[in-house]
N, C-alpha and C. Protein backbone atom coordinates (compact mmCIF):
# COMPACT_ATOMS: atom_id res chain seq x y z
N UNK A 1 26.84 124.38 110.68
CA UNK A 1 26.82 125.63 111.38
C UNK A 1 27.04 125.43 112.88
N UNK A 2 27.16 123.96 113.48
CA UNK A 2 27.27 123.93 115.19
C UNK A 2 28.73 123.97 115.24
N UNK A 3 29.54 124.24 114.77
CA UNK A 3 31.02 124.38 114.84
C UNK A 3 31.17 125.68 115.39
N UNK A 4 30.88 126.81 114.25
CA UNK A 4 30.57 128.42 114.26
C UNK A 4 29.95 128.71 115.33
N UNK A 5 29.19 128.06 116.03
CA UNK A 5 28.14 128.97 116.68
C UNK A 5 28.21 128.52 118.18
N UNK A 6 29.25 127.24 118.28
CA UNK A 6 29.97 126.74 119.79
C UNK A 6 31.11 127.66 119.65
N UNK A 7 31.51 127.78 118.74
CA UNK A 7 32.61 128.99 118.82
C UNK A 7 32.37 130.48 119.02
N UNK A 8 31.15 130.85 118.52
CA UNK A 8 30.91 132.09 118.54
C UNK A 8 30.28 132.43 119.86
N UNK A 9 29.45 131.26 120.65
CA UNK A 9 29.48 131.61 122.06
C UNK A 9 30.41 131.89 123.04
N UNK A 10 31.28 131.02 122.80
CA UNK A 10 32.73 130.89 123.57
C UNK A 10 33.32 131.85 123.47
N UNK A 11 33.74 132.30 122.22
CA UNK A 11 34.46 133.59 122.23
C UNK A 11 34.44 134.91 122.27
N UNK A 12 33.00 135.14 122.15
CA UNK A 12 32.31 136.37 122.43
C UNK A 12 32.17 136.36 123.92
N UNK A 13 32.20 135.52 124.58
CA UNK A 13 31.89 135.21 126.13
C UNK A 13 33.27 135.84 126.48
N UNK A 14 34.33 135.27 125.93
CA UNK A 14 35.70 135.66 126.41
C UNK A 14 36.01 136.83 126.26
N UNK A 15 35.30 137.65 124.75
CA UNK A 15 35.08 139.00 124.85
C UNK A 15 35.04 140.09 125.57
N UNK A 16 33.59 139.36 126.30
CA UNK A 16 33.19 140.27 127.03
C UNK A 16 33.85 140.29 128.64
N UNK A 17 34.22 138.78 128.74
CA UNK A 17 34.60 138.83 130.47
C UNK A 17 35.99 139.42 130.55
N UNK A 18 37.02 139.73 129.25
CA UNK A 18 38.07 140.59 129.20
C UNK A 18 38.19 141.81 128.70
N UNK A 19 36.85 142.49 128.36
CA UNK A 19 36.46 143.68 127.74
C UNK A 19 37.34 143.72 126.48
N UNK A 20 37.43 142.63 125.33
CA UNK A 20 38.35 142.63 124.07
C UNK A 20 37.11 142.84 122.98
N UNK A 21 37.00 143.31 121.81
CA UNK A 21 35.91 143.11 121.09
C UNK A 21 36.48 141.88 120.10
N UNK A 22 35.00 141.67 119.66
CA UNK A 22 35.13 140.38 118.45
C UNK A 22 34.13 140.84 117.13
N UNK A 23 34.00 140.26 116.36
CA UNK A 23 33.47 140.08 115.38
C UNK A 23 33.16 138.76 114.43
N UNK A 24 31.91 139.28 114.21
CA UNK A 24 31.13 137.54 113.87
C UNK A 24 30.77 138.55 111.75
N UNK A 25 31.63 137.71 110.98
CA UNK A 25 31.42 138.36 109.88
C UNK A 25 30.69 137.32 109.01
N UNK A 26 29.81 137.10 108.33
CA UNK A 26 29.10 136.10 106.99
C UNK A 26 28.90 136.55 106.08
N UNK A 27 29.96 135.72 105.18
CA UNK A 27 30.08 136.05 104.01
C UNK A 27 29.14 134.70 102.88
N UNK A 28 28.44 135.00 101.67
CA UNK A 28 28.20 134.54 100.61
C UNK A 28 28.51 134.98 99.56
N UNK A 29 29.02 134.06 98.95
CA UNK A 29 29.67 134.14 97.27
C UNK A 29 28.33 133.71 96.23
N UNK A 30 27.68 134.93 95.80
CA UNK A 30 27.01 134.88 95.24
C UNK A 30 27.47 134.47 93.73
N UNK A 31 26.62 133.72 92.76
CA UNK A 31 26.61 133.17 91.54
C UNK A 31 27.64 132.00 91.48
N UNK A 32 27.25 131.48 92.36
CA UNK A 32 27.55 130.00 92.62
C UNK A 32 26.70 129.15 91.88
N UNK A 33 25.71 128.96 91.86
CA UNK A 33 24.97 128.46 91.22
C UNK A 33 24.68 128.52 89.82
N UNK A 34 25.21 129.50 89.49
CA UNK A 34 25.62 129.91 87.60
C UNK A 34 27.09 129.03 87.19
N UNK A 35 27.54 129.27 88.54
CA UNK A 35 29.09 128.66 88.30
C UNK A 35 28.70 126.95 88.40
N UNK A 36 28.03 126.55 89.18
CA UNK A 36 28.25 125.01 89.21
C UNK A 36 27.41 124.76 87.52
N UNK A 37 26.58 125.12 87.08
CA UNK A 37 26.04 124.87 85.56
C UNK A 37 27.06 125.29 84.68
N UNK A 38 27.62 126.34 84.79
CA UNK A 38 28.80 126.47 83.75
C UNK A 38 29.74 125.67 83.54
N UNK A 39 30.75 125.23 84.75
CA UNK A 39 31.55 124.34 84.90
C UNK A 39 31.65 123.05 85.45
N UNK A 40 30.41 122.88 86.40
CA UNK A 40 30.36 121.40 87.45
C UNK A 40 30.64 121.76 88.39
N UNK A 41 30.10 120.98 89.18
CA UNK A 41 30.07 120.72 90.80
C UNK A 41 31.46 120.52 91.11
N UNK A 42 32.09 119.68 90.49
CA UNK A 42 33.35 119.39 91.33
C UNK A 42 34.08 120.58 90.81
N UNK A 43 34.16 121.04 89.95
CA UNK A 43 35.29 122.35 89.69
C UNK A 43 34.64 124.00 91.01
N UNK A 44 33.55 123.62 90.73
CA UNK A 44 32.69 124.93 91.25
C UNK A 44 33.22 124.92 92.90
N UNK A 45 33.76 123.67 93.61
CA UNK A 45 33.46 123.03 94.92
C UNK A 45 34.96 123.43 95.04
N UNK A 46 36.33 123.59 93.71
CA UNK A 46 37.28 123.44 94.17
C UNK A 46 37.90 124.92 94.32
N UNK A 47 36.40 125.55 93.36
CA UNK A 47 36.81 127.26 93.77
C UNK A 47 36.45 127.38 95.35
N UNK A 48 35.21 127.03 95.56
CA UNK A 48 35.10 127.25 97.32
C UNK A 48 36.25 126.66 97.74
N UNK A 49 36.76 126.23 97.91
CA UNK A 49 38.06 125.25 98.70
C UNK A 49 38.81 126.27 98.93
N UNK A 50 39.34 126.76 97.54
CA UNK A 50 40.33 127.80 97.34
C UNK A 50 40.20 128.61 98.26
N UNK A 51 38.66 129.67 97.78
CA UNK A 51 38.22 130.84 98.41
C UNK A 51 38.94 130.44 100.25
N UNK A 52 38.31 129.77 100.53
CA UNK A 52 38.37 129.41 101.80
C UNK A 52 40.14 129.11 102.03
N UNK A 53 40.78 128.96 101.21
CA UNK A 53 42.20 128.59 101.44
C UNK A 53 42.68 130.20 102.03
N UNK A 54 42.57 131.07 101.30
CA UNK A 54 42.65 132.14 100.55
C UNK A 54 42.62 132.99 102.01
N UNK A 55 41.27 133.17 102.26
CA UNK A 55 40.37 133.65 103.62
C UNK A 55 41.27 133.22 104.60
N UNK A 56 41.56 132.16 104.73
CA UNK A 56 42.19 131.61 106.14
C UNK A 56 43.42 131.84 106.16
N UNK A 57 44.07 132.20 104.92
CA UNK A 57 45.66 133.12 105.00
C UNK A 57 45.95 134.29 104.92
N UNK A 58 44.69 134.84 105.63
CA UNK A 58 44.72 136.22 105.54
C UNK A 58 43.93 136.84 107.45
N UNK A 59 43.81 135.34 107.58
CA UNK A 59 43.36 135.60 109.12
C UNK A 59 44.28 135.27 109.97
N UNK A 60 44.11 136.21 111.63
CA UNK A 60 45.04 135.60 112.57
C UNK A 60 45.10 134.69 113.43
N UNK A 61 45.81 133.76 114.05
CA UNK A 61 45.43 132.84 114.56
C UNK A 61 44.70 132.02 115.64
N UNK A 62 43.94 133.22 116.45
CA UNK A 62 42.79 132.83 116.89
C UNK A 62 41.96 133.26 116.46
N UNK A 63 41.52 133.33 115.00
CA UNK A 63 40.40 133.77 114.19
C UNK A 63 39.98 132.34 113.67
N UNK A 64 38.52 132.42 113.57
CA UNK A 64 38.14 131.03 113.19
C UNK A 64 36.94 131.03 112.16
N UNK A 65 37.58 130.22 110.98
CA UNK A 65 36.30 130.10 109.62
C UNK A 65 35.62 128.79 109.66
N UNK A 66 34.93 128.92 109.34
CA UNK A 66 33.99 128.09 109.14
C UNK A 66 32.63 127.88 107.95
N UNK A 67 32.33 126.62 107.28
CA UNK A 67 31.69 126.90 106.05
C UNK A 67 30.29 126.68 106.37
N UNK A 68 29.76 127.42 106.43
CA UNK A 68 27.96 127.51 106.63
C UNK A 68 26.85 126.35 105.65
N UNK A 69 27.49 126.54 103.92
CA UNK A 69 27.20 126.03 103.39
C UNK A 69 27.02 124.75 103.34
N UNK A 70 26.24 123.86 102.10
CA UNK A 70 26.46 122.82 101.83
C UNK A 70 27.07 122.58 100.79
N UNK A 71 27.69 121.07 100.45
CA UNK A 71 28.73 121.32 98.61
C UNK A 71 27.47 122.46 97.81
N UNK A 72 28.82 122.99 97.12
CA UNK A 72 28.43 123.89 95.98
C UNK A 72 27.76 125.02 96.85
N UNK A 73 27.54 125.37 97.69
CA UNK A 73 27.06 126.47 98.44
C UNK A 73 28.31 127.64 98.97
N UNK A 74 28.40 128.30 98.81
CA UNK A 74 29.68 129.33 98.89
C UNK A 74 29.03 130.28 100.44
N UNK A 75 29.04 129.71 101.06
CA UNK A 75 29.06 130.58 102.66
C UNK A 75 29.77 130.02 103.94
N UNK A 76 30.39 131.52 104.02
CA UNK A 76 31.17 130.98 105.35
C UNK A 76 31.13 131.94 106.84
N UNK A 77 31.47 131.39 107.22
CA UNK A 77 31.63 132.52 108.99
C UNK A 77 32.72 132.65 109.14
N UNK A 78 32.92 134.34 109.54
CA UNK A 78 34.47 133.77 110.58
C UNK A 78 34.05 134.58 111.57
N UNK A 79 35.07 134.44 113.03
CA UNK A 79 34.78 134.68 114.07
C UNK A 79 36.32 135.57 113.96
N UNK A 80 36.34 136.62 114.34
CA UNK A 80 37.60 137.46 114.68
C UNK A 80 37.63 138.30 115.99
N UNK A 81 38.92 137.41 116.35
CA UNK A 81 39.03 137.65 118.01
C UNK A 81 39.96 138.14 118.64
């Protein structure tokens, strides 16, 4: 989470000293934990991957994700700026 949150100072700072708005969004993918018993850790780990592939091609390029979680934990931040 110190990735997200050096970023989320920084850029909210830049926010404000150019009057631009931002947004700090957190997301969790709930039934993760049903999913890693159903299928395994490593399959469960390669849906987060995805998700996160997914998310980040749908953001612009000074938008910034980041995964909150730990393996098998489905949470992420993004910062939209």
């Amino acid at each position: 989470m110190g990735h997200i949150n050096s970023k989320k100072h920084h850029k909210l700072a830049r926010a404000k000293r150019y009057e631009r708005k931002a947004a700090l969004l957190l997301i969790d993918i709930h039934g993760l934990n049903k999913l890693n018993h159903e299928i395994g850790a490593d399959t469960s780990e390669r849906v987060i991957k995805e998700i996160a592939v997914r998310l980040k091609d749908h953001m612009r390029q000074n938008d910034t994700i980041s995964r909150l979680g730990a393996i098998g934990i489905g949470e992420f931040g993004i910062i939209l700026d």
